[in-house]
C-alpha atoms as a PDB file:
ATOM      1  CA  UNK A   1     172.238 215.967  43.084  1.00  0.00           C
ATOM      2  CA  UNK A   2     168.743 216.744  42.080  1.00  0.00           C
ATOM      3  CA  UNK A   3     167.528 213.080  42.427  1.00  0.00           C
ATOM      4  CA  UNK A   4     168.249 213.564  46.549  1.00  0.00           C
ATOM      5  CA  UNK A   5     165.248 215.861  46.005  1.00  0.00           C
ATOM      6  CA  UNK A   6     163.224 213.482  44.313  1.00  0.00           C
ATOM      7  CA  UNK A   7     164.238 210.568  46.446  1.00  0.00           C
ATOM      8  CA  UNK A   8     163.014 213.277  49.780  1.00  0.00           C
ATOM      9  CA  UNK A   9     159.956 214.083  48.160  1.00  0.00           C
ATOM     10  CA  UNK A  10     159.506 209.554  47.608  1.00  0.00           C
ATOM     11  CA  UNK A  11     160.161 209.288  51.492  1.00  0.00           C
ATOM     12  CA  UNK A  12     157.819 212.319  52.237  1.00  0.00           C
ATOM     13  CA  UNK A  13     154.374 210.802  50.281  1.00  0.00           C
ATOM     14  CA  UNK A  14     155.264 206.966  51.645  1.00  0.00           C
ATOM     15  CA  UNK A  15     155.854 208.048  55.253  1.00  0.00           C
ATOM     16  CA  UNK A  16     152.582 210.423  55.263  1.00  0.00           C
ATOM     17  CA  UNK A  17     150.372 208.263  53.810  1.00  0.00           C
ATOM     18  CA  UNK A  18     152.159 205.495  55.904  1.00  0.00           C
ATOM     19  CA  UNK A  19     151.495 207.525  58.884  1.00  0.00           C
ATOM     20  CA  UNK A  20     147.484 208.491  57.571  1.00  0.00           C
ATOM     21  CA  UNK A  21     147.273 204.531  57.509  1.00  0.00           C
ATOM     22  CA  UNK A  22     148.586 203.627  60.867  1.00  0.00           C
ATOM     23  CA  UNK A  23     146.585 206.595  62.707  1.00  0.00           C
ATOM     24  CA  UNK A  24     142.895 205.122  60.995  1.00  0.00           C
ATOM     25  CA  UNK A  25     144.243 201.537  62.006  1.00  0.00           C
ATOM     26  CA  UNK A  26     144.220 203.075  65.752  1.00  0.00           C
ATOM     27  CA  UNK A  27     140.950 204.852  65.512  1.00  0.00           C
ATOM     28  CA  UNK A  28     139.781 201.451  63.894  1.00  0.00           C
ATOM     29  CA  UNK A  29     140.515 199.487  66.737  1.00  0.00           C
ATOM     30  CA  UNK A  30     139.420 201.367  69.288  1.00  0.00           C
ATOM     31  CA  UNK A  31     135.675 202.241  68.018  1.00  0.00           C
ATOM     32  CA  UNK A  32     135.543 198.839  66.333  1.00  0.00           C
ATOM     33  CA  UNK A  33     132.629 196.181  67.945  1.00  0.00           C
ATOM     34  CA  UNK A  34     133.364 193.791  70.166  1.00  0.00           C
ATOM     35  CA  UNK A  35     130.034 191.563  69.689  1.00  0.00           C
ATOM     36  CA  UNK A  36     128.566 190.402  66.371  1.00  0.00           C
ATOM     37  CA  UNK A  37     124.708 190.077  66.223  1.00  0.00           C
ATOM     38  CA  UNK A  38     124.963 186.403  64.062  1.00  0.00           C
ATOM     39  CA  UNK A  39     121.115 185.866  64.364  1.00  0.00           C
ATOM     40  CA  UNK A  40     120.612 189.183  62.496  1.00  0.00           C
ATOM     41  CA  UNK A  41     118.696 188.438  58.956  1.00  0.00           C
ATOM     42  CA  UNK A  42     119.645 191.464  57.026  1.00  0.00           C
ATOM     43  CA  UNK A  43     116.982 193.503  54.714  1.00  0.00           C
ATOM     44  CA  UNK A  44     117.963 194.558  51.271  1.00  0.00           C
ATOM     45  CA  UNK A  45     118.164 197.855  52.565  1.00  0.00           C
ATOM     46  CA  UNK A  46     120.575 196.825  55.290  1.00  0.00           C
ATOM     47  CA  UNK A  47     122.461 194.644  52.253  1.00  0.00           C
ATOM     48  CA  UNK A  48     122.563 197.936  49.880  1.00  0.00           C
ATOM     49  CA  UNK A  49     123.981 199.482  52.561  1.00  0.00           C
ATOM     50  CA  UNK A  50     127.211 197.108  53.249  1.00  0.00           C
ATOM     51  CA  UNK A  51     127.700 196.872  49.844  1.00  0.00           C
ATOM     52  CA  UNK A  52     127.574 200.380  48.929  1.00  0.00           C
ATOM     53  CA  UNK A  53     126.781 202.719  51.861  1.00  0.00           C
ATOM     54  CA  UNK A  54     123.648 205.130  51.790  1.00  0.00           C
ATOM     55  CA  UNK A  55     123.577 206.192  47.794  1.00  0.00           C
ATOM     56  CA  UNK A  56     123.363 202.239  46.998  1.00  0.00           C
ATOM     57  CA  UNK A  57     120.311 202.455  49.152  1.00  0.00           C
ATOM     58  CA  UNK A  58     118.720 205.262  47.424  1.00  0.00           C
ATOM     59  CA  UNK A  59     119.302 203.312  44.163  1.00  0.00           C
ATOM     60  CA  UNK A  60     117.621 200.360  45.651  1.00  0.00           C
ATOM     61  CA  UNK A  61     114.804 202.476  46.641  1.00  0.00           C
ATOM     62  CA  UNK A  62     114.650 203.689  43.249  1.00  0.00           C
ATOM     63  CA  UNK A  63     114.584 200.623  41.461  1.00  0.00           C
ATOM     64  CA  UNK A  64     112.600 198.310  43.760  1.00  0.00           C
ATOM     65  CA  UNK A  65     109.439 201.373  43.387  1.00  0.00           C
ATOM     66  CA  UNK A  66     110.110 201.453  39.333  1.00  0.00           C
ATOM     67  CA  UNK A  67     109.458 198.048  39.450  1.00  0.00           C
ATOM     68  CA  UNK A  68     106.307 198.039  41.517  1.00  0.00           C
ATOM     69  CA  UNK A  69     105.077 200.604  38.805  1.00  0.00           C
ATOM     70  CA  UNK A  70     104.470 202.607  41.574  1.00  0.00           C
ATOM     71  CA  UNK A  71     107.792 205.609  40.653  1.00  0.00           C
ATOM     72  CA  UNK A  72     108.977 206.375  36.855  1.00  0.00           C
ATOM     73  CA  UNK A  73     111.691 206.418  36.159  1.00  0.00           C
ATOM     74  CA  UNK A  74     112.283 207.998  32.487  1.00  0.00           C
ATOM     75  CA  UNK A  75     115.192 207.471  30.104  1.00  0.00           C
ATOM     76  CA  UNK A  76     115.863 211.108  30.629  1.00  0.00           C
ATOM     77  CA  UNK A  77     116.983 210.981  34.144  1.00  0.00           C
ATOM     78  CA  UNK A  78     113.513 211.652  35.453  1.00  0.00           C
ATOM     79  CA  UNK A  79     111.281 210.589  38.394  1.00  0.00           C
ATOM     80  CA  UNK A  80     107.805 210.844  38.402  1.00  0.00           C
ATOM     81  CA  UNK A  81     105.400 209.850  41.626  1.00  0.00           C
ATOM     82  CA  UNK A  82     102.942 207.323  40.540  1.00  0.00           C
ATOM     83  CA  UNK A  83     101.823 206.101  44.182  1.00  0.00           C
ATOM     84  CA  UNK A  84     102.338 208.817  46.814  1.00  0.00           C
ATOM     85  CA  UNK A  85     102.091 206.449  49.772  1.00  0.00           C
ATOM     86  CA  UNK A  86     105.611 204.997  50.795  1.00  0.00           C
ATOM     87  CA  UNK A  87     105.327 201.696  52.365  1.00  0.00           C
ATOM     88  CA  UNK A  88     108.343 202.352  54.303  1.00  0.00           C
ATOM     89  CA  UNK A  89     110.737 204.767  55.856  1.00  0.00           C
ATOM     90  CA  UNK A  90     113.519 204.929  52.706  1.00  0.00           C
ATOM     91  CA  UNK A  91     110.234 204.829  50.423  1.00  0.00           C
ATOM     92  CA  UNK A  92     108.869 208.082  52.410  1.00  0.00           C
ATOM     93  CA  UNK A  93     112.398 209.908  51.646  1.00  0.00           C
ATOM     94  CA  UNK A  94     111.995 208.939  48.593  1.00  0.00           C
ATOM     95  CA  UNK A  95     109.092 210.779  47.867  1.00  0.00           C
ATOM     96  CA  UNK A  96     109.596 213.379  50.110  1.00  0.00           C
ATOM     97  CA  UNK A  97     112.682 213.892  48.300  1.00  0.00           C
ATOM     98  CA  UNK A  98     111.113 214.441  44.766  1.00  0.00           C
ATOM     99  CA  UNK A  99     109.049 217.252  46.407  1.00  0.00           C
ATOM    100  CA  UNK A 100     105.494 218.113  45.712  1.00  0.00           C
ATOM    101  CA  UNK A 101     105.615 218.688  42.354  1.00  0.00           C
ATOM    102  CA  UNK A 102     105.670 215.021  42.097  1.00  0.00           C
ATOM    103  CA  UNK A 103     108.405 215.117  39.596  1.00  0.00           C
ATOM    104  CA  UNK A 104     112.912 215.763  39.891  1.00  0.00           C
ATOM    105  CA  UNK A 105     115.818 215.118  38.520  1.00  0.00           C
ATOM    106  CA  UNK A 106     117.197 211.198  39.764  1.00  0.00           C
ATOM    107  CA  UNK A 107     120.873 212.808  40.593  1.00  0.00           C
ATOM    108  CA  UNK A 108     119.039 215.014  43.687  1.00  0.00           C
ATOM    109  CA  UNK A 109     117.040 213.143  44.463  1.00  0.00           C
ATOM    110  CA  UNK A 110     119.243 210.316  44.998  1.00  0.00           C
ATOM    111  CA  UNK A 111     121.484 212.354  47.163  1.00  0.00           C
ATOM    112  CA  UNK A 112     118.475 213.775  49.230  1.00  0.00           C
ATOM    113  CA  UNK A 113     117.478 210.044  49.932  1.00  0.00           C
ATOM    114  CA  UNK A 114     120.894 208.904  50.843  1.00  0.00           C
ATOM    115  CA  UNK A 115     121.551 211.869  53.670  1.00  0.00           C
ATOM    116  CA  UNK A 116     117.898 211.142  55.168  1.00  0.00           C
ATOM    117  CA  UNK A 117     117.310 210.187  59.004  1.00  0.00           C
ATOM    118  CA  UNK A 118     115.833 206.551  57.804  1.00  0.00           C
ATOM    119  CA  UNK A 119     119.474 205.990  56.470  1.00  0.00           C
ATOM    120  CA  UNK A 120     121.446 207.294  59.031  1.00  0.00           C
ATOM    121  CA  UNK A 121     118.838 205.119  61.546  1.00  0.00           C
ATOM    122  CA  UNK A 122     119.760 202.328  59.538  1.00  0.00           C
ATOM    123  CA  UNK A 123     123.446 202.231  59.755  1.00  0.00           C
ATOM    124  CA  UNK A 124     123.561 203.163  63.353  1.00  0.00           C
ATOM    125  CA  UNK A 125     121.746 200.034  63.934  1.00  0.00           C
ATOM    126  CA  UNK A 126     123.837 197.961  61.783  1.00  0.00           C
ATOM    127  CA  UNK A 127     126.520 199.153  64.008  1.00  0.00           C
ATOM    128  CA  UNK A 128     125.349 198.340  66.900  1.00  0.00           C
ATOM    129  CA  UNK A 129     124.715 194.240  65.692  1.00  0.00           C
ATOM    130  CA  UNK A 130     128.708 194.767  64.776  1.00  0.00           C
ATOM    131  CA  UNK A 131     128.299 194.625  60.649  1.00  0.00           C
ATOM    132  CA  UNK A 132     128.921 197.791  59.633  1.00  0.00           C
ATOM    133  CA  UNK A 133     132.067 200.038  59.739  1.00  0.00           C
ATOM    134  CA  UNK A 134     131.730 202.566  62.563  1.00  0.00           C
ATOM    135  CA  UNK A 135     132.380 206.282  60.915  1.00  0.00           C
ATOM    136  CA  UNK A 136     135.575 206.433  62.817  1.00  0.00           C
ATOM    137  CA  UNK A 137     137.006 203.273  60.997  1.00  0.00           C
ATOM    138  CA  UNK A 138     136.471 203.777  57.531  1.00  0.00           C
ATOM    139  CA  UNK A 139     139.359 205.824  56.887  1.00  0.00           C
ATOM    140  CA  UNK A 140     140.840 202.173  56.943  1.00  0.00           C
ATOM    141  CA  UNK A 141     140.125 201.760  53.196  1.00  0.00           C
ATOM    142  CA  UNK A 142     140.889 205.244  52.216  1.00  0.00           C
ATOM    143  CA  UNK A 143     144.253 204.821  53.732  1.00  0.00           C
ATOM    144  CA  UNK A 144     145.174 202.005  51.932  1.00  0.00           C
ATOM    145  CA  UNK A 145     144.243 203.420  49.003  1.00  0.00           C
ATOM    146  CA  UNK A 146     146.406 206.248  49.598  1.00  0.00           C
ATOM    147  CA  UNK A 147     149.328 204.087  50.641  1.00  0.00           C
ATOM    148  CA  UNK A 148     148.905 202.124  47.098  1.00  0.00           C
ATOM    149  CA  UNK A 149     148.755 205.378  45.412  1.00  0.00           C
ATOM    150  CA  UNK A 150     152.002 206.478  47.343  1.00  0.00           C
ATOM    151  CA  UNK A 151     154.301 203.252  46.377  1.00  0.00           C
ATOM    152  CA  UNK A 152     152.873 204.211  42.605  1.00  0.00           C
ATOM    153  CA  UNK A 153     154.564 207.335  42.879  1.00  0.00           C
ATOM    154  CA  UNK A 154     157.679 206.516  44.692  1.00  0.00           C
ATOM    155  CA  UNK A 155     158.179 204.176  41.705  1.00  0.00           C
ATOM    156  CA  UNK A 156     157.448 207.214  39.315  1.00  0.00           C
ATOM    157  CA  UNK A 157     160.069 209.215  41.348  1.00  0.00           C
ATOM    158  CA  UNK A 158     162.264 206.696  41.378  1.00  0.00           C
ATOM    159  CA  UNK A 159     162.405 206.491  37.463  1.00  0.00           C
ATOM    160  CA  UNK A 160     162.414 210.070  36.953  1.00  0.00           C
ATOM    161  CA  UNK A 161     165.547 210.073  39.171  1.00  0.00           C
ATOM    162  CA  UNK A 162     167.498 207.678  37.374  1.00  0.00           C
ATOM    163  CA  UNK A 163     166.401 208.951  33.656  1.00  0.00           C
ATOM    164  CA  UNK A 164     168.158 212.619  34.536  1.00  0.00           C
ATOM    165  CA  UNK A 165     171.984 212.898  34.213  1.00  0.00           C
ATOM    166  CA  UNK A 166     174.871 211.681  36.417  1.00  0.00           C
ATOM    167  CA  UNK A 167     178.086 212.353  37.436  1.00  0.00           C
ATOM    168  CA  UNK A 168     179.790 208.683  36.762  1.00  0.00           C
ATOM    169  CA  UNK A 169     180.801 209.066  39.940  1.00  0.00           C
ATOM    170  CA  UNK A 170     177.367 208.039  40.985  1.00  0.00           C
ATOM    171  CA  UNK A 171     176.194 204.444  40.283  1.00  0.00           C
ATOM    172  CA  UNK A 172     172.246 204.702  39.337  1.00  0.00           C
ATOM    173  CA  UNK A 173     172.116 200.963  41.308  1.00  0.00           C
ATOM    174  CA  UNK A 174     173.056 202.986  44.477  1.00  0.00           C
ATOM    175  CA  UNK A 175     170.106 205.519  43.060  1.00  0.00           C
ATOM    176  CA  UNK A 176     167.996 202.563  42.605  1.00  0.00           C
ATOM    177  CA  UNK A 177     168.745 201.433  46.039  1.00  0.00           C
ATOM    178  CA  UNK A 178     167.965 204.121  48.088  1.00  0.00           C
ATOM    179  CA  UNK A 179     164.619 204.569  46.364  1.00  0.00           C
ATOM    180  CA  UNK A 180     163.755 201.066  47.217  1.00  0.00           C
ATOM    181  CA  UNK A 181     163.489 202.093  50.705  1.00  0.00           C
ATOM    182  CA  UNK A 182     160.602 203.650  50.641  1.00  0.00           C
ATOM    183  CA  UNK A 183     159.152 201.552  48.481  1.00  0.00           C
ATOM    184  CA  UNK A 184     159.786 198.663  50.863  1.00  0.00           C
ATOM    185  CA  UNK A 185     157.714 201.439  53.504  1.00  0.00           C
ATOM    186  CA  UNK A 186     154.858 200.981  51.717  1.00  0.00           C
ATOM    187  CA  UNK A 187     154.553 197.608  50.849  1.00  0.00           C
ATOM    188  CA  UNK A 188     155.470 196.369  54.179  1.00  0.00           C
ATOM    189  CA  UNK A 189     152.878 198.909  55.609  1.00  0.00           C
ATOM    190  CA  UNK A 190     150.216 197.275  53.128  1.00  0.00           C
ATOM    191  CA  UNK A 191     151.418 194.147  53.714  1.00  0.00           C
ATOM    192  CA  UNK A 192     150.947 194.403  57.906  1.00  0.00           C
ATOM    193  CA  UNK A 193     147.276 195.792  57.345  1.00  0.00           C
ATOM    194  CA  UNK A 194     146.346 192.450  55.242  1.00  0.00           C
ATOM    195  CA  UNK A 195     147.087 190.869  57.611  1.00  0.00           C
ATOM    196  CA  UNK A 196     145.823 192.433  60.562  1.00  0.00           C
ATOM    197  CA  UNK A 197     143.053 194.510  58.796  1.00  0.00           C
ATOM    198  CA  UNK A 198     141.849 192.553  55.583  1.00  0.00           C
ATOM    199  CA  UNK A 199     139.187 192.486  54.625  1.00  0.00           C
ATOM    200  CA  UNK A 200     138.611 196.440  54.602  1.00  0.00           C
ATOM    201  CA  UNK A 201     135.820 198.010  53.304  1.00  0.00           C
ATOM    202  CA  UNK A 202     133.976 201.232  53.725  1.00  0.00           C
ATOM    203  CA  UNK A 203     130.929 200.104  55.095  1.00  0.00           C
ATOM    204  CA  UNK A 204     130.638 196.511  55.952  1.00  0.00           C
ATOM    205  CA  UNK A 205     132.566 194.754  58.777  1.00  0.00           C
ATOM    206  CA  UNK A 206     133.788 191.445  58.020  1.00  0.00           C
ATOM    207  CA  UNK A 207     131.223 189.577  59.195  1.00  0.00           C
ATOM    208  CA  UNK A 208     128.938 191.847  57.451  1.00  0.00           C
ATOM    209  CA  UNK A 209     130.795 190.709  54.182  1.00  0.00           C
ATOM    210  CA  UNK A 210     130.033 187.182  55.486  1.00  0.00           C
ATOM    211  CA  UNK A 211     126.421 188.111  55.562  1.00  0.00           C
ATOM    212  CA  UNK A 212     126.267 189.786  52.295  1.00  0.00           C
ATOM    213  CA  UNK A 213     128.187 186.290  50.720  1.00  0.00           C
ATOM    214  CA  UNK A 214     125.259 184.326  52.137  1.00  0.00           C
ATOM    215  CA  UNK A 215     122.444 186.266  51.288  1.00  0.00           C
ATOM    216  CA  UNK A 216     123.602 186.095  47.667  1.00  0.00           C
ATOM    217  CA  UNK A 217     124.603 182.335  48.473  1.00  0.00           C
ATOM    218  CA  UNK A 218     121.227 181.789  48.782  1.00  0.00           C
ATOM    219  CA  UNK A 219     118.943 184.241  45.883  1.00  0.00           C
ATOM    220  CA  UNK A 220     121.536 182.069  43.295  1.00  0.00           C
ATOM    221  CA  UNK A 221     119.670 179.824  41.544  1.00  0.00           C
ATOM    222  CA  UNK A 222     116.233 181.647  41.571  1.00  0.00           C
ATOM    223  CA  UNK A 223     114.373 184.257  39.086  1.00  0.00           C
ATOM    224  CA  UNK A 224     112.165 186.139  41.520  1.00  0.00           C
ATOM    225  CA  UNK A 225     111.897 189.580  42.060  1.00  0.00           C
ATOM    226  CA  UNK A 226     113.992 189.403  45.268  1.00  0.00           C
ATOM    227  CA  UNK A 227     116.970 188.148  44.064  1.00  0.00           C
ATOM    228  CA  UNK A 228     117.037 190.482  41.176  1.00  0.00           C
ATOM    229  CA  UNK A 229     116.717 193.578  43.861  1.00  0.00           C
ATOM    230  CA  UNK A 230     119.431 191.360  45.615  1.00  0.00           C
ATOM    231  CA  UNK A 231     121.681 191.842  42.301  1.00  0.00           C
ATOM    232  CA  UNK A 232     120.929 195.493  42.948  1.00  0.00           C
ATOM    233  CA  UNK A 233     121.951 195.700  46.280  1.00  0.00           C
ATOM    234  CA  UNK A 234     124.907 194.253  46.353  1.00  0.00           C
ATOM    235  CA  UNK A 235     126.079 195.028  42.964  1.00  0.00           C
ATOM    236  CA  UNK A 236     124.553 198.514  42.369  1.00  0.00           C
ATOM    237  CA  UNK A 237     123.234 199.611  39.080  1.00  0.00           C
ATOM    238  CA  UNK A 238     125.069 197.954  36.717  1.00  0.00           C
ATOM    239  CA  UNK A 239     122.739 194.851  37.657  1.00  0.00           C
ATOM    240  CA  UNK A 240     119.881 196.284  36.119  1.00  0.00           C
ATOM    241  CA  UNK A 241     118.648 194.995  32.815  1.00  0.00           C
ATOM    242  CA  UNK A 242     116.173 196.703  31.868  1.00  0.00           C
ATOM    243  CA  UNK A 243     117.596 198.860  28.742  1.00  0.00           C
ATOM    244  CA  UNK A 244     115.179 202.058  30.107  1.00  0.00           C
ATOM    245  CA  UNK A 245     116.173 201.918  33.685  1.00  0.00           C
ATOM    246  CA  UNK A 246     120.084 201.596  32.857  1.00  0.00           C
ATOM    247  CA  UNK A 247     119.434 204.930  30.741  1.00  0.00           C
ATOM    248  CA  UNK A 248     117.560 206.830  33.747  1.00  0.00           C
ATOM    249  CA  UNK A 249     120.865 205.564  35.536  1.00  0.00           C
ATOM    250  CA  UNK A 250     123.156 206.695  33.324  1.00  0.00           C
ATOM    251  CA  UNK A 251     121.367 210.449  32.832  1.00  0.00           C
ATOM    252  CA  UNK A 252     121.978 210.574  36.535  1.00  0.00           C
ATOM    253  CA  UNK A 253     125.407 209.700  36.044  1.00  0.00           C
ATOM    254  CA  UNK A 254     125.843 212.453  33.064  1.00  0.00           C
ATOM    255  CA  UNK A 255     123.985 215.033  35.233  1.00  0.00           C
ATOM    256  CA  UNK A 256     126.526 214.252  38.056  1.00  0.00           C
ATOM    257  CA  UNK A 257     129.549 215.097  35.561  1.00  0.00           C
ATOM    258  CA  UNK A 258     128.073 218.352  34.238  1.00  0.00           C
ATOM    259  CA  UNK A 259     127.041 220.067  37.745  1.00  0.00           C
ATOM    260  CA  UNK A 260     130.672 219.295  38.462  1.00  0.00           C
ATOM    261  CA  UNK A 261     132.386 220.915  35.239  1.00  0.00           C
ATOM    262  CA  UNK A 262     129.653 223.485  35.986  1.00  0.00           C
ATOM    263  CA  UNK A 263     131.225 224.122  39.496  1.00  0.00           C
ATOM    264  CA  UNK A 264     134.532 223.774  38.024  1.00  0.00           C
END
């Protein structure tokens, strides 16, 4: 009777995570806006930010200066002032977020940058023009994430309880049967937030994503600067191609991982 254990432990993770979904669905609803600002015309900042929340907008920082020769960015995973005088508020963090010294480490100061007032002005008043997730809704995503992850392991459970022994008393398509239920839990809870939800993201409402489609709608087809800071926005990092920028990235990346084994 072990697999009764197994098959209680299945209905525990889907009807948790279940539950974690349905309770951000509430909160979602009630915080979400009512109004959309359509007449907004969205910065790159503001685009970095649906796309990829505040650390895509330190990265766009980043890059945009590098290419105005005005930060360096070093293969190592170094930045080096060039031109103290920020032409804007992220640019200011920026700096202000390398320190005096004029020089740091990309991985802090990207994370300095990203938790700075300018950002958090920023999103509040993408917000309030109704194209970015309110703080309250974007355990939306998360859940469903977690409700994916739970209907992976019911599966798993499932197996694992039909792979151990039997009495032949005990039909494993019975077995099978019961663990289908909470299987059919999650994917009916996934498939009601498609519906109702979809599209879910962390950051950008959908008609945020609407705005983000047409501002790439329309830097397709051109080779200026903007629409390769564009790339950048919406699609991060891995846009870049310059070889010596992607390896400043990528030290940040591999200074990330060892602060974290570090900690570990």
């Amino acid at each position: 009777m072990f697999w009764v254990l197994l098959l209680l432990a299945a209905w525990a993770v889907a009807g948790l995570a279940c539950l974690r979904l349905c309770l951000a669905a509430v909160r979602a609803a009630a915080v979400a806006p009512h109004t959309v600002d359509r007449e907004h015309a969205l910065t790159l900042y503001e685009a970095a930010f649906l796309a990829g929340g505040p650390r895509r907008v330190a990265d766009l920082t980043l890059v945009s200066m590098a290419r105005q020769r005005r930060l360096l960015l070093a293969h190592t995973g170094w930045a080096t002032v060039v031109d103290p005088c920020g032409r804007d508020e992220m640019e200011r963090s920026v700096i202000g977020a390398i320190g005096p010294e004029g020089q740091s480490r990309i991985a802090p100061v990207r994370s300095a940058a990203a938790a700075a007032d300018a950002v958090r002005g920023l999103a509040d008043r993408l917000v309030r023009a109704g194209l970015a997730v309110p703080d309250g809704t974007r355990g939306v995503a998360a859940g469903v994430q977690r409700v994916r992850v739970a209907a992976v392991t019911v599966c798993a459970l499932g197996a694992a309880a039909l792979a151990l022994p039997l009495p032949t008393d005990q039909p494993r398509l019975l077995i099978a049967l019961w663990f289908t239920l909470p299987l059919a839990l999650t994917l009916g809870c996934l498939a009601i937030t498609r519906m109702e939800v979809h599209p879910y993201s962390r950051w950008a409402s959908p008609a945020g994503q609407r705005m983000i489609g047409a501002l790439v709608r329309q830097a397709d087809g051109s080779a200026d600067d903007r629409t390769y800071l564009t790339s950048v926005a919406v699609r991060g990092v891995h846009a870049i191609g310059e070889p010596d920028l992607r390896a400043a990235f990528a030290h940040r990346e591999r200074y990330i991982e060892e602060r974290w084994e570090r900690r570990a």
